[in-house]
Protein backbone atom coordinates (compact mmCIF):
# COMPACT_ATOMS: atom_id res chain seq x y z
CA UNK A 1 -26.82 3.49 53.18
CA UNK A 2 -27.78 6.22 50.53
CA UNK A 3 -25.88 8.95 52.14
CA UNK A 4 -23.18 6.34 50.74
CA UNK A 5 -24.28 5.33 47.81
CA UNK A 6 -24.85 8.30 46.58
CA UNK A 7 -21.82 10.42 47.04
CA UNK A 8 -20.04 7.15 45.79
CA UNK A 9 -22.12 7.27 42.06
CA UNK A 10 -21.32 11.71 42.04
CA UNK A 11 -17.43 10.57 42.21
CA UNK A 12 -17.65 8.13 39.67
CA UNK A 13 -19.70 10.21 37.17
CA UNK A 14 -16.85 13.52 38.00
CA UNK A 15 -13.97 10.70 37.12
CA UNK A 16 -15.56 9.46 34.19
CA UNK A 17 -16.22 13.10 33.32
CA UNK A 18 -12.17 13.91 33.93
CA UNK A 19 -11.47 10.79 31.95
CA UNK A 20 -13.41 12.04 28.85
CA UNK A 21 -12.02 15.46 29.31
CA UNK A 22 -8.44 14.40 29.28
CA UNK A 23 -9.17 12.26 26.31
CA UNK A 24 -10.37 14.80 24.33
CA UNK A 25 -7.81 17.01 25.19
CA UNK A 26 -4.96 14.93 24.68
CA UNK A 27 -6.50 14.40 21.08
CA UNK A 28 -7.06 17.86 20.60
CA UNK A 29 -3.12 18.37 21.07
CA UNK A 30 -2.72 16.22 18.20
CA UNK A 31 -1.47 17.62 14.67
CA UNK A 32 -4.06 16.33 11.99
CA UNK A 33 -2.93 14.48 9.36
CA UNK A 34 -4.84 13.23 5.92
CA UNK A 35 -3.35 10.64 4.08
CA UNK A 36 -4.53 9.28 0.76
CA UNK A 37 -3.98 5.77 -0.08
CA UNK A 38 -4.06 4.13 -3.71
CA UNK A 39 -6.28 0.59 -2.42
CA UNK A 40 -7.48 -0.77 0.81
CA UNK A 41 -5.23 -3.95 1.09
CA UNK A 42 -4.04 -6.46 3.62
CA UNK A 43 -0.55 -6.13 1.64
CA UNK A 44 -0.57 -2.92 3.38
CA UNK A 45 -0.79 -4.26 7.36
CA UNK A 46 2.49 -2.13 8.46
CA UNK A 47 0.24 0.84 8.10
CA UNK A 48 -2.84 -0.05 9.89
CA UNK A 49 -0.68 -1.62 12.79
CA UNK A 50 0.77 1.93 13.05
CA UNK A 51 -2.92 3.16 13.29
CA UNK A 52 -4.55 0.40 15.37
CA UNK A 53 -1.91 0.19 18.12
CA UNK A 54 -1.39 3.89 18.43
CA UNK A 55 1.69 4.50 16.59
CA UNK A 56 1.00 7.46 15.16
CA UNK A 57 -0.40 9.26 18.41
CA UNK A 58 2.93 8.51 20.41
CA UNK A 59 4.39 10.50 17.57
CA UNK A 60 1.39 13.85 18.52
CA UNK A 61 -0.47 12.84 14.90
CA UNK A 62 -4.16 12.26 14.47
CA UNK A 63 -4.13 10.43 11.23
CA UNK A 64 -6.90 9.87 9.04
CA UNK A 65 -6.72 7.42 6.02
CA UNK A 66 -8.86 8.07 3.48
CA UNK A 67 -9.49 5.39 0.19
CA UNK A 68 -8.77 7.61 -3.16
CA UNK A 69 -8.66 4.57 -5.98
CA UNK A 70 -5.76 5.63 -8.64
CA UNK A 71 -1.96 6.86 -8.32
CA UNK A 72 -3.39 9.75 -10.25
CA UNK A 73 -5.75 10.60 -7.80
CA UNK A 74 -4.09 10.34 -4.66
CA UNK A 75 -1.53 12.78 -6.08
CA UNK A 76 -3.90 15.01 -7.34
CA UNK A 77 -5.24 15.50 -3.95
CA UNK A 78 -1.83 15.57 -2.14
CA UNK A 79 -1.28 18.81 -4.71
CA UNK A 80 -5.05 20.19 -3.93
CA UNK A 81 -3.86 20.53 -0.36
CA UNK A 82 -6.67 18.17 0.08
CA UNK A 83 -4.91 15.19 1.83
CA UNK A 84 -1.07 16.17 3.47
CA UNK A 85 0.48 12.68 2.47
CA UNK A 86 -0.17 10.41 -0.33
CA UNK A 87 0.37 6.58 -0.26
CA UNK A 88 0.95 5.29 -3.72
CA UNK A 89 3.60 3.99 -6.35
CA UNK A 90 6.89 6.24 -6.23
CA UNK A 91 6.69 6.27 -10.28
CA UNK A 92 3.34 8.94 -9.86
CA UNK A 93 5.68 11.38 -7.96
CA UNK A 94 8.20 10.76 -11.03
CA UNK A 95 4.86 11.77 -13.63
CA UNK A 96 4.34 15.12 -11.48
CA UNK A 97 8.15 16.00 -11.48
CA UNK A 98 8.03 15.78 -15.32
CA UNK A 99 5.23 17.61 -15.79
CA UNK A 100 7.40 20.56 -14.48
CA UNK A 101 5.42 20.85 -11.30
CA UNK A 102 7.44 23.46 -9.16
CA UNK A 103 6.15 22.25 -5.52
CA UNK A 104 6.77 18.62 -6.98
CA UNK A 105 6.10 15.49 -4.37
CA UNK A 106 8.93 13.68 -2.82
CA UNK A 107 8.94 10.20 -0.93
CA UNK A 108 10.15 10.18 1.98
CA UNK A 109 8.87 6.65 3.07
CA UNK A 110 9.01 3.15 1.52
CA UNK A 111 6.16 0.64 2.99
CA UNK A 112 5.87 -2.32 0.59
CA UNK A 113 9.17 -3.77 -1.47
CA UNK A 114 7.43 -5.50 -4.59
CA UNK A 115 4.53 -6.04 -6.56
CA UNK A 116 1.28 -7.19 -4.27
CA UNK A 117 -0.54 -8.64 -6.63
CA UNK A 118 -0.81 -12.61 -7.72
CA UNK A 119 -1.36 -14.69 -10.74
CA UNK A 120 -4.62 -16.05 -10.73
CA UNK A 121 -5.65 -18.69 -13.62
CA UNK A 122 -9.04 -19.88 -14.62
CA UNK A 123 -7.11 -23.62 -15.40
CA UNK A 124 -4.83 -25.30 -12.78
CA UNK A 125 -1.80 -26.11 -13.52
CA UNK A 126 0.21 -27.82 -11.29
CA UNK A 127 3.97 -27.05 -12.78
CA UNK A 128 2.90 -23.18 -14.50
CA UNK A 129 5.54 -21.25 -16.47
CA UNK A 130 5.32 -18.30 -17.53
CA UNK A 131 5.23 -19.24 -21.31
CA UNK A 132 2.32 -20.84 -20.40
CA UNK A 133 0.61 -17.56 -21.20
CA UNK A 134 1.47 -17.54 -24.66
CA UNK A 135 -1.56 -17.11 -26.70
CA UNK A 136 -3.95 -16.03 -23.44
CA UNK A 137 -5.79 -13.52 -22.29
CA UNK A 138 -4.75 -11.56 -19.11
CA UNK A 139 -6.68 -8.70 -17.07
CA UNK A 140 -3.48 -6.69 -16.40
CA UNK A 141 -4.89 -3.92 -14.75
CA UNK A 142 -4.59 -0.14 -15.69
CA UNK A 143 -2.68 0.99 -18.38
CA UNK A 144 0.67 2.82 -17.13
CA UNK A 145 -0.22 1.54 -13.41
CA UNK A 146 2.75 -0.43 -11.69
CA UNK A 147 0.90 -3.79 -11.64
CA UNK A 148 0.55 -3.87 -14.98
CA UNK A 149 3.96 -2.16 -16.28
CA UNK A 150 5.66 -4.82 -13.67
CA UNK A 151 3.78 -7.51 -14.89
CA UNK A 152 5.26 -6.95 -18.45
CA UNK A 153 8.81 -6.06 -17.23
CA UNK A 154 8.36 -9.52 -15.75
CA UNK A 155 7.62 -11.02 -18.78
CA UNK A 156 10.01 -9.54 -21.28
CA UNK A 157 12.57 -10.79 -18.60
CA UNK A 158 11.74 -14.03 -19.38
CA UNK A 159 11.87 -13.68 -22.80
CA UNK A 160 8.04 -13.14 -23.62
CA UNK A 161 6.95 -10.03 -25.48
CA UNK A 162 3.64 -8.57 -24.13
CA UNK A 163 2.95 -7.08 -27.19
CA UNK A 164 3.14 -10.31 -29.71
CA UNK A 165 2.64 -13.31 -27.23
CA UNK A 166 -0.02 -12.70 -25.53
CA UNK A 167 -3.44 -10.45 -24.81
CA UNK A 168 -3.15 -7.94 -21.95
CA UNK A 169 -6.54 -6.40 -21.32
CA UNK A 170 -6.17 -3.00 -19.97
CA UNK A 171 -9.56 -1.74 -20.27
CA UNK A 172 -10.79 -2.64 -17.13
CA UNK A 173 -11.02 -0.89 -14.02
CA UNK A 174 -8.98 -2.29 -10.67
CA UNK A 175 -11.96 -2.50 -8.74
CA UNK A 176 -13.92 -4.19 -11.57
CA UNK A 177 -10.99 -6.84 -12.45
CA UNK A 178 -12.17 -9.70 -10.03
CA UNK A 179 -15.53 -9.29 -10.99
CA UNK A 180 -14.90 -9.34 -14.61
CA UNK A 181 -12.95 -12.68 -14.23
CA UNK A 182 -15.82 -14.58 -13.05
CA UNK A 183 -18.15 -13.15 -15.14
CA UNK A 184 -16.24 -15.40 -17.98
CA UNK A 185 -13.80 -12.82 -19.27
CA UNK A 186 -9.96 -13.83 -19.62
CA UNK A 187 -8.08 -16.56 -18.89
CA UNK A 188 -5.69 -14.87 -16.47
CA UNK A 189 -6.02 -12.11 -14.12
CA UNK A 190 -3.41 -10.12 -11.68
CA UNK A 191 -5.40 -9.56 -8.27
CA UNK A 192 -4.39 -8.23 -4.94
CA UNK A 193 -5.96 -9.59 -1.98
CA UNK A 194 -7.96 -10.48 -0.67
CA UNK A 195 -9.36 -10.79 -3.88
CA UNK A 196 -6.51 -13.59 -5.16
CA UNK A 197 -7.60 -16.35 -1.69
CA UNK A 198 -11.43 -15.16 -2.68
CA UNK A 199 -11.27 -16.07 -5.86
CA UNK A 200 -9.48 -19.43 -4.82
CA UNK A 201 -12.24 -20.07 -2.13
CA UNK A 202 -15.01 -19.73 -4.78
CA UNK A 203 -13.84 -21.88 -6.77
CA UNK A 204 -13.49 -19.50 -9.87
CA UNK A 205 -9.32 -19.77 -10.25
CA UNK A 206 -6.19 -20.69 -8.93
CA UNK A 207 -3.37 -18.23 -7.82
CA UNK A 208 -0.23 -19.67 -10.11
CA UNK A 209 2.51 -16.98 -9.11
CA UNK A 210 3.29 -13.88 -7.55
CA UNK A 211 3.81 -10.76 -10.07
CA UNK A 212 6.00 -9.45 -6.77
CA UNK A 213 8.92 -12.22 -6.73
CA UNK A 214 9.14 -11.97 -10.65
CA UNK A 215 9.00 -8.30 -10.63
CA UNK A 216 11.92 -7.97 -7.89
CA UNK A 217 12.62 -5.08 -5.30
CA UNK A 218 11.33 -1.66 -5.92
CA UNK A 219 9.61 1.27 -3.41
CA UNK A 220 6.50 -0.15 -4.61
CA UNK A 221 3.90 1.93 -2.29
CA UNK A 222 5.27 4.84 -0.15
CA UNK A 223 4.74 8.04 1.51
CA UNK A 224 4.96 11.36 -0.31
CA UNK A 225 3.98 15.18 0.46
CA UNK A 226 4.26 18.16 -1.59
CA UNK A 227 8.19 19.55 -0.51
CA UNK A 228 6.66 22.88 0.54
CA UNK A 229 5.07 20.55 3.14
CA UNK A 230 8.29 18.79 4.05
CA UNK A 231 9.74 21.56 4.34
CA UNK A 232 7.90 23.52 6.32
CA UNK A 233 6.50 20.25 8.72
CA UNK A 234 10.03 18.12 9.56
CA UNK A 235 8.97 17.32 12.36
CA UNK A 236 5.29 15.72 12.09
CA UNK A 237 6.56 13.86 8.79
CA UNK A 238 9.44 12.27 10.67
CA UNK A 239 6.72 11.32 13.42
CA UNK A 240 4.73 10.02 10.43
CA UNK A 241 7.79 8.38 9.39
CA UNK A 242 8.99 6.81 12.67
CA UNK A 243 4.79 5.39 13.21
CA UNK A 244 5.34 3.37 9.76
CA UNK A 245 9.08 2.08 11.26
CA UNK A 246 7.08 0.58 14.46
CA UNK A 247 4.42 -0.85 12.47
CA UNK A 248 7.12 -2.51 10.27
CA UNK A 249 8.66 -3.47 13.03
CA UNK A 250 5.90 -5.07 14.30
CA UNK A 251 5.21 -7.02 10.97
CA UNK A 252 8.36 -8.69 11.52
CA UNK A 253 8.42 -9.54 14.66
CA UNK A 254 4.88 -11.05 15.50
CA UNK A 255 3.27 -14.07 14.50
CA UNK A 256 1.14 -13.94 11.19
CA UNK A 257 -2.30 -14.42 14.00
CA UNK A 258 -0.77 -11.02 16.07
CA UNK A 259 -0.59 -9.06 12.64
CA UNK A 260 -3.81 -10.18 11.49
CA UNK A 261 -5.60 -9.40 15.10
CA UNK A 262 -4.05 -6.12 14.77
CA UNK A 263 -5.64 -5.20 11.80
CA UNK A 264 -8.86 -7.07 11.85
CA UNK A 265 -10.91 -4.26 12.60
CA UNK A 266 -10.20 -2.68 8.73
CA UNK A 267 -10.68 -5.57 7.19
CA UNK A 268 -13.99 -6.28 8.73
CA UNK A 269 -15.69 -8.15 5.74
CA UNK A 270 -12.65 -10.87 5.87
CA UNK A 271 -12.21 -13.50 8.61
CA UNK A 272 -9.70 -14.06 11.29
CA UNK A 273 -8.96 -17.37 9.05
CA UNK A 274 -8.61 -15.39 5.42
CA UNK A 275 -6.63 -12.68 7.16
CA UNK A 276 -3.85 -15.35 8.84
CA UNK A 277 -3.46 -16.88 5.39
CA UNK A 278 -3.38 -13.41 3.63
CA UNK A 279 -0.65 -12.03 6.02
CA UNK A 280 0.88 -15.23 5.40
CA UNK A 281 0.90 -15.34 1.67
CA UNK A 282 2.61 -11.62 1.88
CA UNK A 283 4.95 -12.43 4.66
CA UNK A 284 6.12 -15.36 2.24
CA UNK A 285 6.49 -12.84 -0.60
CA UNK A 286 8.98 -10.77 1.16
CA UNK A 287 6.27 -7.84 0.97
CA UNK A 288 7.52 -5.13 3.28
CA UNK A 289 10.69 -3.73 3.68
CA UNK A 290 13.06 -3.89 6.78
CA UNK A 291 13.02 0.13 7.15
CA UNK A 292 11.57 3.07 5.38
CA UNK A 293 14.90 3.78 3.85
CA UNK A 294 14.32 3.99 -0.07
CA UNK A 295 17.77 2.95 -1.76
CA UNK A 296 18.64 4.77 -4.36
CA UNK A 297 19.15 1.50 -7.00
CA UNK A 298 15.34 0.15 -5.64
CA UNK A 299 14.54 3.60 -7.29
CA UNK A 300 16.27 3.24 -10.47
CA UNK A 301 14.74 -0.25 -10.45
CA UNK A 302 11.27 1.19 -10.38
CA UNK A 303 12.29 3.75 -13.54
CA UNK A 304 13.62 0.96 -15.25
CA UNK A 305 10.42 -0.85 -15.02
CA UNK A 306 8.24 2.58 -16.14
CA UNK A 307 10.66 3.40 -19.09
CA UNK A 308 10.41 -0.73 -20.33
CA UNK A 309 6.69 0.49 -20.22
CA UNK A 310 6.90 3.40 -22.63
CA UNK A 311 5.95 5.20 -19.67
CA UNK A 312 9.14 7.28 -18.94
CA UNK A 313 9.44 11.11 -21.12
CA UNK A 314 12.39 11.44 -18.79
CA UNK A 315 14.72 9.99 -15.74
CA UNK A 316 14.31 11.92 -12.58
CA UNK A 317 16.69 12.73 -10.40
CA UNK A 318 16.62 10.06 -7.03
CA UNK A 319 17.76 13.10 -4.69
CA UNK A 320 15.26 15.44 -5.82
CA UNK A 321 12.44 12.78 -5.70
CA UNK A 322 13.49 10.62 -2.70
CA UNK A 323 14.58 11.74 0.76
CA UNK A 324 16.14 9.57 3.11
CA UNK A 325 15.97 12.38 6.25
CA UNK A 326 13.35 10.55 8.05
CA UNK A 327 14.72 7.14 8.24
CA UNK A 328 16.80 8.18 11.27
CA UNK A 329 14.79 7.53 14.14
CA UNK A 330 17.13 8.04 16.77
C-alpha cells in the first residue's frame, strides 16, 4: 500500500508546488499600481468590487489602495511619485492647476456622482427643513473640503446664508467629527458612513437629509494621475479605468446583499446587516455614476460649487483637467 501512498502524496506536493509557482508568476506579470484614496467608505463599493472580484488583474494591474486622509494629501503624494493615482474630489486637481503646476493632475475617472455624506441631528424631527437650521450649530467638516463647500452651496440655494443664519464649525478634523458630536458638541453634524447608521444605532442622532440630493450631480470622487503619467502609461490607466467600469457595473446590477458580500472583507468592523442598509442608503441616493465618463457641465457644476465657496482664484479649463479617453472600453 505505501509504494502507493507515497508516490500519490510526492504528486500532490509537485502540483501544489506548480500551483504556487504559477500564482506567483502570473502576479509577478502584473504592472503595480498605488492608489491614494481621500476616506475609507462604503460610498465607495464600485472600487473595492473592482479589487475583491479581480477586476483590476483581468486588466494585468496589481493595485494597492492605500488610506491618505485629505484631498491635499492624496495629491501631494500623486505629485511625490509616491502613489501613481489619486482618488479624491476633482476640485484638488483644479487647486494644483492654479498653482501653476507644470505636470498638473488630470481626471480621467468619475466614481461617485454627489455628496456622500448625511444630515445627522441631535433632535428628531419628523418633517425637517432646511431652515430648520437657522440659529444652530453644524460640524461641517474641513474648511475648503467639498462636504462642507457643498453643504453651503446647498444652503444658499435655498435661500439660507451660511455666514448670517447659522454656525458652521470648521475646526474639526473629519475623522474627529463623529466623535465630537457625541461628546455634546453641535447640534448638527454632516457624516459619511458608516458613521451616519452608527450614530443612529447608538442612539446619539438622527440622519434628517442627504447633503448629496441637495447638493446635485458633480464628479464628486475620481481618479487622477500626474499627465506625464498618462501620458506615458495609456494603457495601464485605461485598464485602471475599464476595472472601475466593471465594478460600477456590478453596483448596478446586483442586489444591495451581492454588493455588500463583495466588499465585506474591507469593511471588516461593520456587519453583513449595517453594510446591506449602508449600500442601500447610497444606492437610494443615486451615489455612483452609470460610467466613468466625466461630463463636462458635472465639471462646471463642481467649480460653481468651489467659487460659491470663495474657494476658486480662477476657472480651469475642463479639457485640460478632465479626459474622457478612457471611458471607451471597447
Amino acid at each position: 500500500m505505501k509504494k502507493f501512498v507515497l508516490p500519490l502524496i510526492a504528486l500532490f506536493i509537485i502540483a501544489g508546488l506548480c500551483s504556487l509557482f504559477f500564482l506567483n508568476n502570473k502576479k509577478n506579470n502584473l504592472t503595480k499600481i498605488k492608489v491614494a484614496e481621500v476616506t475609507h467608505s462604503i460610498f465607495y463599493a464600485p472600487q473595492y468590487i473592482a479589487h475583491s472580484l479581480g477586476y483590476f488583474e483581468e486588466e494585468g494591474l496589481d493595485v494597492e489602495i492605500l488610506l491618505v486622509p485629505g484631498a491635499d494629501k492624496v495629491t501631494a503624494a500623486v505629485l511625490s511619485g509616491d502613489v501613481q493615482i489619486g482618488f479624491c474630489g476633482s476640485e484638488a486637481t483644479i487647486y494644483v492647476y492654479n498653482q501653476g503646476e507644470k505636470d498638473y493632475l488630470v481626471n480621467f475617472a468619475a466614481l461617485t456622482k454627489r455628496d456622500g455624506s448625511f444630515l445627522v441631528s441631535r433632535e428628531k424631527y419628523d418633517n425637517f427643513t432646511l431652515n430648520d437650521l437657522k440659529g444652530k450649530t453644524v460640524i461641517g467638516g474641513r474648511k475648503g473640503g467639498m462636504p462642507e463647500m457643498t453643504f453651503e452651496w446647498a444652503l444658499k440655494q435655498n435661500g439660507i446664508d451660511p455666514k448670517k443664519d447659522l454656525d458652521i464649525d470648521t475646526s474639526v478634523a473629519f475623522a474627529s467629527m463623529a466623535g465630537t458630536f457625541i461628546g455634546g458638541n453641535g447640534d448638527f453634524v454632516t457624516l459619511f458612513e458608516p458613521q451616519a447608521l452608527q450614530i443612529e444605532q447608538q442612539g446619539y442622532g438622527y440622519v434628517v437629509a442627504s447633503v448629496g440630493e441637495l447638493g446635485g450631480v458633480v464628479p464628486y470622487t475620481s481618479y487622477n494621475a500626474k499627465k506625464s503619467y498618462i501620458d506615458e502609461h495609456e494603457k495601464e490607466v485605461k485598464g485602471f479605468a475599464k476595472a472601475i467600469q466593471k465594478g460600477l457595473d456590478y453596483v448596478h446590477t446586483h442586489s444591495d446583499e451581492e454588493v455588500a458580500k463583495a466588499i465585506t472583507s474591507y469593511f471588516p468592523d461593520t456587519s453583513m446587516n449595517d453594510l446591506v442598509k449602508i449600500v442601500k442608503r447610497y444606492r437610494e441616493n443615486d451615489s455612483w455614476f452609470q460610467t466613468t465618463e466625466i461630463a463636462e457641465q458635472d465639471y462646471k457644476h463642481i467649480e460653481e460649487i468651489v467659487e460659491s465657496a470663495g474657494e476658486l482664484s480662477k476657472k480651469a479649463p475642463y479639457d485640460k483637467l478632465v479626459t474622457t479617453e478612457f471611458s471607451n472600453y471597447e
